[in-house]
Protein backbone atom coordinates (compact mmCIF):
# COMPACT_ATOMS: atom_id res chain seq x y z
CA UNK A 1 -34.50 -87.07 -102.64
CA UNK A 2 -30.97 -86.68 -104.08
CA UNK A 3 -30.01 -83.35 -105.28
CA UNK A 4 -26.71 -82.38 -106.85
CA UNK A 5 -25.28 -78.85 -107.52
CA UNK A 6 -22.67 -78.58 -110.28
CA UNK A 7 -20.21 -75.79 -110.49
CA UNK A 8 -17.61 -74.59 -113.03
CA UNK A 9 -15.12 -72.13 -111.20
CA UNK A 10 -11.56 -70.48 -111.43
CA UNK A 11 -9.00 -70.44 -109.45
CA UNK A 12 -6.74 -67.50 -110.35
CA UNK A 13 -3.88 -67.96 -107.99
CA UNK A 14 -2.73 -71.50 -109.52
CA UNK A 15 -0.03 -71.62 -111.37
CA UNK A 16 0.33 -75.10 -111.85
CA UNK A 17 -2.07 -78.16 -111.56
CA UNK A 18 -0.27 -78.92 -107.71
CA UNK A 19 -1.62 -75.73 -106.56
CA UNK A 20 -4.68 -76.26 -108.42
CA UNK A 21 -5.00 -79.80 -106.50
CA UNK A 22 -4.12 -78.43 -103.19
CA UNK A 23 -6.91 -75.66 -103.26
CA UNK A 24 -9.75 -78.70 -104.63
CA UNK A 25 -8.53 -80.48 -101.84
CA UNK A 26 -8.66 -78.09 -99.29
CA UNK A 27 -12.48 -77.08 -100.20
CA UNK A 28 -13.54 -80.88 -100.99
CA UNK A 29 -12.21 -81.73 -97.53
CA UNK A 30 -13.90 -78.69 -95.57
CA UNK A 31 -17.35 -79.45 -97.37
CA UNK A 32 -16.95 -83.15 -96.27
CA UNK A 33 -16.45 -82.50 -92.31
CA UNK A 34 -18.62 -79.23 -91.88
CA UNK A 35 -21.77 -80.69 -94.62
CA UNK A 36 -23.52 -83.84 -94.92
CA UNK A 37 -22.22 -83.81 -98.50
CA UNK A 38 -19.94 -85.13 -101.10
CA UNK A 39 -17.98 -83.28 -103.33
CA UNK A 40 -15.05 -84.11 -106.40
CA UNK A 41 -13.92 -82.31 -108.92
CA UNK A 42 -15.52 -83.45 -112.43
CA UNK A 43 -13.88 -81.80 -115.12
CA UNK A 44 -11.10 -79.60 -115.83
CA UNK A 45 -8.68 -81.93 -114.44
CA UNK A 46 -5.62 -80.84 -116.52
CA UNK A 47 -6.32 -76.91 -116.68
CA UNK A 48 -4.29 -75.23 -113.86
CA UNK A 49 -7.53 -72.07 -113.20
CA UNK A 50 -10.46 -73.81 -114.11
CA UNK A 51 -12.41 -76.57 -112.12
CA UNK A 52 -15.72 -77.96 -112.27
CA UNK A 53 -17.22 -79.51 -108.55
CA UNK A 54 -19.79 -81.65 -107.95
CA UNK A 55 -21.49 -81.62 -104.70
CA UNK A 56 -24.41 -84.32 -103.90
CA UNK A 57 -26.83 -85.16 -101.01
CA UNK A 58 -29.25 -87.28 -99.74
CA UNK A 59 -32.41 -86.82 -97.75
CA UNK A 60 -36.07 -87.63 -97.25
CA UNK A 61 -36.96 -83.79 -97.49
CA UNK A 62 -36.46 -81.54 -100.81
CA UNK A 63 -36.26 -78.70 -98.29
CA UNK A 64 -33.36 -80.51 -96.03
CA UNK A 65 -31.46 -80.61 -99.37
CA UNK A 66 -31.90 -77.62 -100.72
CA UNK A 67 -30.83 -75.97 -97.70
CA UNK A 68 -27.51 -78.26 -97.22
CA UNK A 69 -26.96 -77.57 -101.26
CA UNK A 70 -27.23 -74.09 -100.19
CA UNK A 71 -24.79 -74.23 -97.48
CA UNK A 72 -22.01 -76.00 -99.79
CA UNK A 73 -22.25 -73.41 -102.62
CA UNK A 74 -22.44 -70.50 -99.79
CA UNK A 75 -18.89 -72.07 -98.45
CA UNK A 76 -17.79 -72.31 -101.68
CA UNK A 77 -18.40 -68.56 -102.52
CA UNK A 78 -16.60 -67.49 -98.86
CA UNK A 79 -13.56 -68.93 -100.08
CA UNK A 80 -11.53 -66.10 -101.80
CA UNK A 81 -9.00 -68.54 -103.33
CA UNK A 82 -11.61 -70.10 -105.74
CA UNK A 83 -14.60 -67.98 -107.69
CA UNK A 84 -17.86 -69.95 -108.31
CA UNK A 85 -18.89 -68.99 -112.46
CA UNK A 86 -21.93 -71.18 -113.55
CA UNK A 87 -23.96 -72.91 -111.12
CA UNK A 88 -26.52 -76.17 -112.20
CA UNK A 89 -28.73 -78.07 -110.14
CA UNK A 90 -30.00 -81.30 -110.73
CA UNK A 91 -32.85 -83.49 -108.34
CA UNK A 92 -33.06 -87.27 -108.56
């Protein structure tokens, strides 16, 4: 089962697309080493507050993914520099 969660979110604080970059990378980088995940941004790439992730998973078990989906978008929200908007899920 793969499952994917897509995310378009702002980032109020940026004022420029380097502090933009160094806030994606920051939250790409902690959902890689604490989650069995992967994460990029997708879209948005040249607007300095708005970002869309993509975070994806693998696993034998729906329920094993769903949880580790959870856990990504429950980091996500915990981060104060970045605010999670519209949330889609997708299952391959």
């Amino acid at each position: 089962m793969i499952g994917a969660v897509h995310c378009e979110c702002l980032i109020y604080q940026a004022q420029s697309l380097k502090e933009k970059r160094a806030v994606l990378k920051s939250i790409t980088a902690r959902l890689k080493q604490k989650l069995n995940v992967s994460a990029a941004e997708m879209d948005y790439q040249n607007l300095w507050q708005r970002t869309a992730i993509s975070v994806v998973t693998i696993n034998q078990e729906k329920r094993i993914v769903e949880k580790e989906l959870q856990a990504a978008l429950d980091m996500i929200d915990q981060m104060p520099e970045i605010e999670r908007t519209v949330t889609e899920y997708e299952w391959l």
